[in-house]
C-alpha atoms as a PDB file:
ATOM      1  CA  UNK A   1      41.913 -31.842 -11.479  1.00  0.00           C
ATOM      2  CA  UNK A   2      44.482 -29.489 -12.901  1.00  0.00           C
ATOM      3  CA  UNK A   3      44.126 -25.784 -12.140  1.00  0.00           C
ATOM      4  CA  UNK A   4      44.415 -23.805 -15.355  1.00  0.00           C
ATOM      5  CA  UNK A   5      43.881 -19.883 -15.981  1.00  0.00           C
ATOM      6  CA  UNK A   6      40.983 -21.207 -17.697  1.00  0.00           C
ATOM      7  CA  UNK A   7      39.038 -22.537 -15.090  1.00  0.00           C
ATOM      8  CA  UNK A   8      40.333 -20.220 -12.166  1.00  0.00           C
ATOM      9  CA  UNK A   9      38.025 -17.540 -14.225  1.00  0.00           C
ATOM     10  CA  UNK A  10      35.408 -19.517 -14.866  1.00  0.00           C
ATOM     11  CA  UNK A  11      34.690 -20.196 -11.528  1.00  0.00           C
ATOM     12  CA  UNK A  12      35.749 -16.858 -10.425  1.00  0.00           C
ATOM     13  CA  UNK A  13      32.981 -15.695 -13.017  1.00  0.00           C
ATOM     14  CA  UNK A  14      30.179 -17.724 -11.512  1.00  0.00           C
ATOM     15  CA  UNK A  15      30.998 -16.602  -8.191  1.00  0.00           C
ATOM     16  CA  UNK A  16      31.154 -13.555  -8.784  1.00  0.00           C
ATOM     17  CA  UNK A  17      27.549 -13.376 -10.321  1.00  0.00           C
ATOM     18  CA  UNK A  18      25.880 -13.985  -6.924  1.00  0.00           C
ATOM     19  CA  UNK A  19      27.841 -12.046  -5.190  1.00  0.00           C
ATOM     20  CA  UNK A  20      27.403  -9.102  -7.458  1.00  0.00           C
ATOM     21  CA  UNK A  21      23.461 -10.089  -7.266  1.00  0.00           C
ATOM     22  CA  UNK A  22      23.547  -9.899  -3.351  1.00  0.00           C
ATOM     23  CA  UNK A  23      25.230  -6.813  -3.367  1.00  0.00           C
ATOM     24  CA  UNK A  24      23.304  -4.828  -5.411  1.00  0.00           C
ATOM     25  CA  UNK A  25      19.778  -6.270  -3.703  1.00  0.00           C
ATOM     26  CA  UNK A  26      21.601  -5.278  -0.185  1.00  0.00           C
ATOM     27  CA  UNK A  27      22.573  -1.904  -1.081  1.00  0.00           C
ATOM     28  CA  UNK A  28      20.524  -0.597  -4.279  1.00  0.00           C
ATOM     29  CA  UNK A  29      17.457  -2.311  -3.925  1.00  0.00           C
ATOM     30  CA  UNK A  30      14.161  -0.934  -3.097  1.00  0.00           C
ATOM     31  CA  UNK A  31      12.204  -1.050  -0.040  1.00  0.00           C
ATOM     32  CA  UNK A  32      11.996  -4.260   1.689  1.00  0.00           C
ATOM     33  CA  UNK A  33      12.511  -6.196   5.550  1.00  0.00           C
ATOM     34  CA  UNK A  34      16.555  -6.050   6.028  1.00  0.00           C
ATOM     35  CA  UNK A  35      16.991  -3.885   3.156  1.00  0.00           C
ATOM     36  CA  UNK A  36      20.768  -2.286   3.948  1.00  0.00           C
ATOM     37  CA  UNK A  37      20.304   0.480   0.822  1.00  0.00           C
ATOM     38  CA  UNK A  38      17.717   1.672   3.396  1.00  0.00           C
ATOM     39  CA  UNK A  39      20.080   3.167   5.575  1.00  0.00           C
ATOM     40  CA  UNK A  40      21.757   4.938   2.875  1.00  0.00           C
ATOM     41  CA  UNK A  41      18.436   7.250   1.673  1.00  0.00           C
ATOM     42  CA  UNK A  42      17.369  10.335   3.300  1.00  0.00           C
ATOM     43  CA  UNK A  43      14.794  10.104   6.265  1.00  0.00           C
ATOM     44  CA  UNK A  44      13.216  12.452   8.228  1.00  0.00           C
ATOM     45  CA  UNK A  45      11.412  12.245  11.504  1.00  0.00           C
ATOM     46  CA  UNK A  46       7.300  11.853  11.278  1.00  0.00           C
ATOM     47  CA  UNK A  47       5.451  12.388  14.667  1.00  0.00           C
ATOM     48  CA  UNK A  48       2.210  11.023  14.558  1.00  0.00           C
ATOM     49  CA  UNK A  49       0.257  11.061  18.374  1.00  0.00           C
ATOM     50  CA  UNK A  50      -0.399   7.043  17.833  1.00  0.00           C
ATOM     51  CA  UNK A  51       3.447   6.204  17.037  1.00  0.00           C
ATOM     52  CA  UNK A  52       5.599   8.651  18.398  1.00  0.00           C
ATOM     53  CA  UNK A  53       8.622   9.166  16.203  1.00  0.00           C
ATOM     54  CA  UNK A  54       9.284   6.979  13.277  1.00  0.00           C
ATOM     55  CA  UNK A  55      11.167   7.642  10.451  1.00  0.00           C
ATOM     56  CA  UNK A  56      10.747   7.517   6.782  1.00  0.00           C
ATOM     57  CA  UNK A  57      11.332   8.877   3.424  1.00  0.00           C
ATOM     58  CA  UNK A  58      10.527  12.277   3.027  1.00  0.00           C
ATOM     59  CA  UNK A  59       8.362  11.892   0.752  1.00  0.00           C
ATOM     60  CA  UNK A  60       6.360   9.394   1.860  1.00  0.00           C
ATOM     61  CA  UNK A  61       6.041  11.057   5.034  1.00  0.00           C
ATOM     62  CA  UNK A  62       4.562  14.297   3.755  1.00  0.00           C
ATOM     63  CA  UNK A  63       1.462  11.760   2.391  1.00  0.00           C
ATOM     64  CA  UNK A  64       1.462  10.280   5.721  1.00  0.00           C
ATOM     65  CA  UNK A  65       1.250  13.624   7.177  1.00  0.00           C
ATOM     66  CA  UNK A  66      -1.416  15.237   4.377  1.00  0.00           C
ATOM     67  CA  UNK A  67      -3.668  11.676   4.062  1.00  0.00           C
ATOM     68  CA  UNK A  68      -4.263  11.398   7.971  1.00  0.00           C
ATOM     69  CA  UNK A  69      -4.621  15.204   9.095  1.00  0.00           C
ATOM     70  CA  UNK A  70      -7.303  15.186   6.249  1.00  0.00           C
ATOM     71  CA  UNK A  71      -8.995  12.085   7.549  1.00  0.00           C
ATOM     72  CA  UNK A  72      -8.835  13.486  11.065  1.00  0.00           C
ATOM     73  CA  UNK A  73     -10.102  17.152  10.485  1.00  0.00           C
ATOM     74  CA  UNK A  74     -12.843  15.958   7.882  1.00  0.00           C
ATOM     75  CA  UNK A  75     -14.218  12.736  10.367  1.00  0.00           C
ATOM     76  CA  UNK A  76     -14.769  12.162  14.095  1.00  0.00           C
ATOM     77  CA  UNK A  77     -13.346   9.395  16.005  1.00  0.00           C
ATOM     78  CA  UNK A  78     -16.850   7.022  15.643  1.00  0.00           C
ATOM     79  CA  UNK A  79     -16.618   7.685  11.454  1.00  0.00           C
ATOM     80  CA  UNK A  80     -15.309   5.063   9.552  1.00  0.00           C
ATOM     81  CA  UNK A  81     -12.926   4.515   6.362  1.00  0.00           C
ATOM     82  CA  UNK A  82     -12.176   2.345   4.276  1.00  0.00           C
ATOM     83  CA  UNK A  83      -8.839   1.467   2.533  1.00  0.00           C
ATOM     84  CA  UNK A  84      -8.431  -0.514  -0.855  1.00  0.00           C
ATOM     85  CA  UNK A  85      -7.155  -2.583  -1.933  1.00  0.00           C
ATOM     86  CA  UNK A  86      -4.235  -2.801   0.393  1.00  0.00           C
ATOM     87  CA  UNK A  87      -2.423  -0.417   3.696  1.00  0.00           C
ATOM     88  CA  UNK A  88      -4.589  -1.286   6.187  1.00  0.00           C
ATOM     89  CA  UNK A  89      -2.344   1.310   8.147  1.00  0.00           C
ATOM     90  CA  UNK A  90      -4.683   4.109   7.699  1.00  0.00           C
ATOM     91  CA  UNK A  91      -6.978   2.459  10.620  1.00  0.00           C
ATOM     92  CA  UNK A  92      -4.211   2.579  12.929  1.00  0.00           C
ATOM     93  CA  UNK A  93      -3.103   6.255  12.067  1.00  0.00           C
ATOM     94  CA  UNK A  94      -6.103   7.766  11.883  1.00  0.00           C
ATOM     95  CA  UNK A  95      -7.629   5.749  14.514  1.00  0.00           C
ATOM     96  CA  UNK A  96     -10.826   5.284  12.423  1.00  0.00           C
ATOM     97  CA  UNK A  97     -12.354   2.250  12.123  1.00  0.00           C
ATOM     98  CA  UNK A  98     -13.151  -0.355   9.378  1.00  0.00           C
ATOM     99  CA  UNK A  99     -16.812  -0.883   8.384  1.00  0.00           C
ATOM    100  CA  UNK A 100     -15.672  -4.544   6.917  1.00  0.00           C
ATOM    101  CA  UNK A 101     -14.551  -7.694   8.298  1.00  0.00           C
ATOM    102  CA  UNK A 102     -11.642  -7.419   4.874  1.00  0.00           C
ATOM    103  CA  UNK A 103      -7.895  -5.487   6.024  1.00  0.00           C
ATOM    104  CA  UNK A 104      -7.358  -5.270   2.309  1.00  0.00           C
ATOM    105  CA  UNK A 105      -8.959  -6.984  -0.632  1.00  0.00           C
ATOM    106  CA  UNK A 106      -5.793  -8.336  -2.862  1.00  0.00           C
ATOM    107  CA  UNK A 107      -6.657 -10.429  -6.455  1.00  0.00           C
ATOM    108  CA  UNK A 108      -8.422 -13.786  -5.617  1.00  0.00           C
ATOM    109  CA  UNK A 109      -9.790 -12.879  -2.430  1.00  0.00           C
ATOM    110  CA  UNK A 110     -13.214 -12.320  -3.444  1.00  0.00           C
ATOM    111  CA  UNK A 111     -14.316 -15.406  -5.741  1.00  0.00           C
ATOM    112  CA  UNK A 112     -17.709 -14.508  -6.456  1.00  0.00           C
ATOM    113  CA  UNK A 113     -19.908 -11.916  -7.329  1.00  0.00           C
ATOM    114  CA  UNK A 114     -21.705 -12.933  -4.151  1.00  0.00           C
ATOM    115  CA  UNK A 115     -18.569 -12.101  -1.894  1.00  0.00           C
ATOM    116  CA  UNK A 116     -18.138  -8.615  -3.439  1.00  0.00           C
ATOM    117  CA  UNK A 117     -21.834  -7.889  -2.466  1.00  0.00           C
ATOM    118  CA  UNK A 118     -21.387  -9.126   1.144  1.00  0.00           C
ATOM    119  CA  UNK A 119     -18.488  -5.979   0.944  1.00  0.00           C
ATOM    120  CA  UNK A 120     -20.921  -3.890  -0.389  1.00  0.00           C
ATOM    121  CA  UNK A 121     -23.400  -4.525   2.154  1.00  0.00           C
ATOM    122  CA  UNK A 122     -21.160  -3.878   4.884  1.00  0.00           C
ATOM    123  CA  UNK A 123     -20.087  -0.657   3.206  1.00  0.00           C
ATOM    124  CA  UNK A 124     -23.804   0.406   3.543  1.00  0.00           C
ATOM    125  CA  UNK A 125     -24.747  -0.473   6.799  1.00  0.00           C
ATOM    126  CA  UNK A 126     -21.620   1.746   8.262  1.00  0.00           C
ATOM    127  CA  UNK A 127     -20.989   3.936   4.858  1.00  0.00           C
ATOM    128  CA  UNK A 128     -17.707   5.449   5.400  1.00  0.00           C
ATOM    129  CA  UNK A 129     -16.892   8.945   5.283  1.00  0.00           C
ATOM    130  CA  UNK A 130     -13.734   8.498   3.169  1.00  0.00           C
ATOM    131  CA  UNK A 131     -11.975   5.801   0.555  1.00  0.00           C
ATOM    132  CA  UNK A 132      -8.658   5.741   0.759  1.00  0.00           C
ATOM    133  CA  UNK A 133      -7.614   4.141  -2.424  1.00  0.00           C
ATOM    134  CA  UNK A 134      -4.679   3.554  -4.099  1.00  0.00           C
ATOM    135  CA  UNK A 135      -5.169   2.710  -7.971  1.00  0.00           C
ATOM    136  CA  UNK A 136      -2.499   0.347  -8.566  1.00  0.00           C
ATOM    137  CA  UNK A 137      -1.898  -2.229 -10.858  1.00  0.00           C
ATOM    138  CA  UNK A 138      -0.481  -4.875  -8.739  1.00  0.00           C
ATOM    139  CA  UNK A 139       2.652  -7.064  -9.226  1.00  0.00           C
ATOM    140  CA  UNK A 140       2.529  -4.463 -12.231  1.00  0.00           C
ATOM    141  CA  UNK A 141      -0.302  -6.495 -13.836  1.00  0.00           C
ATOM    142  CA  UNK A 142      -3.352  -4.650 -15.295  1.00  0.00           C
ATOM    143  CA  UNK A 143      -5.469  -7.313 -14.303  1.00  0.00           C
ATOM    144  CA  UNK A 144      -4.825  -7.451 -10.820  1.00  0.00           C
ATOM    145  CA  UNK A 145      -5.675  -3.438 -10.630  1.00  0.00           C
ATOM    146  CA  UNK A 146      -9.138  -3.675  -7.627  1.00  0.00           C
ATOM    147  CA  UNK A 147     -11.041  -2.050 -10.377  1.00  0.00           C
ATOM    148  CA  UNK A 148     -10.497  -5.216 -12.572  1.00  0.00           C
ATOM    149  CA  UNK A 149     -10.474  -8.020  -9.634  1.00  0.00           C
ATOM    150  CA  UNK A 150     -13.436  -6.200  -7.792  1.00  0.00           C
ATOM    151  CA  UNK A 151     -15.441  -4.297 -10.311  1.00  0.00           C
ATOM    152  CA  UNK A 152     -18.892  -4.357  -7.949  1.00  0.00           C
ATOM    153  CA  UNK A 153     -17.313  -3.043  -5.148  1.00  0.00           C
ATOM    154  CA  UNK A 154     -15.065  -0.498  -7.666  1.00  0.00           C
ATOM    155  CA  UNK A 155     -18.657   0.702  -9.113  1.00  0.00           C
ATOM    156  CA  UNK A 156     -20.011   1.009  -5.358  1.00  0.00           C
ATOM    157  CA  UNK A 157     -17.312   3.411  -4.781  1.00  0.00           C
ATOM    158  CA  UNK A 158     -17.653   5.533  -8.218  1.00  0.00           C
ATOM    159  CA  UNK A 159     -21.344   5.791  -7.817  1.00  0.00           C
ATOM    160  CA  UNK A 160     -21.673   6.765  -4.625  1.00  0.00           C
ATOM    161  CA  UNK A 161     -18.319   8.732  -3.808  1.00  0.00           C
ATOM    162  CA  UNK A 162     -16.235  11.610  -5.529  1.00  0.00           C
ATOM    163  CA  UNK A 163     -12.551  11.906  -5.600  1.00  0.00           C
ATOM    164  CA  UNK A 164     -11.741  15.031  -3.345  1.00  0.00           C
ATOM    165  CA  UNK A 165      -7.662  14.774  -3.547  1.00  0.00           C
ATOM    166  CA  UNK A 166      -5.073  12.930  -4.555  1.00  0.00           C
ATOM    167  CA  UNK A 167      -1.670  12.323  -2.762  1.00  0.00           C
ATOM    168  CA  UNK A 168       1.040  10.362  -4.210  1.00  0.00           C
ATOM    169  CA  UNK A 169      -0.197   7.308  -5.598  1.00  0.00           C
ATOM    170  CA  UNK A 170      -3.318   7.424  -3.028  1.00  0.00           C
ATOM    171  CA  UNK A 171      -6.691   9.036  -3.699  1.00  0.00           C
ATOM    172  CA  UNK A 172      -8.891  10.225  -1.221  1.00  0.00           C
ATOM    173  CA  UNK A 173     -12.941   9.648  -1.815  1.00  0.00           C
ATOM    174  CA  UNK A 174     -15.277  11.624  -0.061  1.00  0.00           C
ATOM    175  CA  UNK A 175     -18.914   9.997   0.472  1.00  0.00           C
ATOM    176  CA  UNK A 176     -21.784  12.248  -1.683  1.00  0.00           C
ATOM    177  CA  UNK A 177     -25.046  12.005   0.169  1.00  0.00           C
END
């Protein structure tokens, strides 16, 4: 195998592209596990009683703040909430509890139109006092938005709750009696 200029930059070329890839998904890329970009944004320091000191984007942080002092001085430790479809987080920080067996509800979990009642039914025996819900269209994909891939329990919430605030991508839903 002769080593020309040719084929020195070809293969330069190709290895270059993955490297390039890497790099950019190390240092530019959004949030995910390992992500060394991370290090590189602003933070600041959120003190919440059940986790001390943690930090996060600034940003984000000021919903964390906002969504769980509202759940706090609007409920009492024995009221519940739920969260949909996904950031089952909102237990923990607010130490409320879940009135369903679900964490989240993500496309293809509930089959049936039977399953989605079972939700519902759980909903009513423990209504909660607040939705936390976060209208997303998932994997950017209309059809995998809850109100598409759960309409029954969607409906539940619309009929029977009112959207007090919104924060961020999250709404809150109070209960309406």
């Amino acid at each position: 195998m002769k080593w020309t200029g040719e084929r020195i930059l070809s293969y330069a070329v190709i290895l270059l592209f993955p490297i390039w890839f890497l790099y950019m998904m190390l240092f530019y890329g959004d949030f995910y596990s390992g992500s060394i970009g991370e290090i590189r944004k602003p933070h600041t320091t959120l003190s919440i009683e059940r986790t001390g000191n943690i930090y996060a984007d600034p940003v984000e942080a000021s919903w964390i703040k906002e969504i769980t002092g509202h759940i706090k001085k609007n409920t009492s430790p024995e009221d519940t909430i739920f969260a949909v479809p996904l950031n089952p987080i909102w237990y923990f920080l607010t130490d409320r509890k879940n009135p369903t067996y679900y964490e989240w509800i993500l496309p293809g979990e509930l089959k049936t139109e039977a399953e989605q009642r079972k939700v519902i039914e759980q909903l009513k025996k423990k209504v909660p006092s607040f939705i936390i819900y976060a209208d997303i269209a998932i994997d950017n994909r209309e059809e995998r938005r809850f109100s598409r891939y759960a309409p029954l329990i969607y409906d539940f919430i619309i009929g029977n709750y009112r959207m007090e605030k919104t924060v961020g991508f999250f709404q809150i839903w109070r209960y309406e009696k």
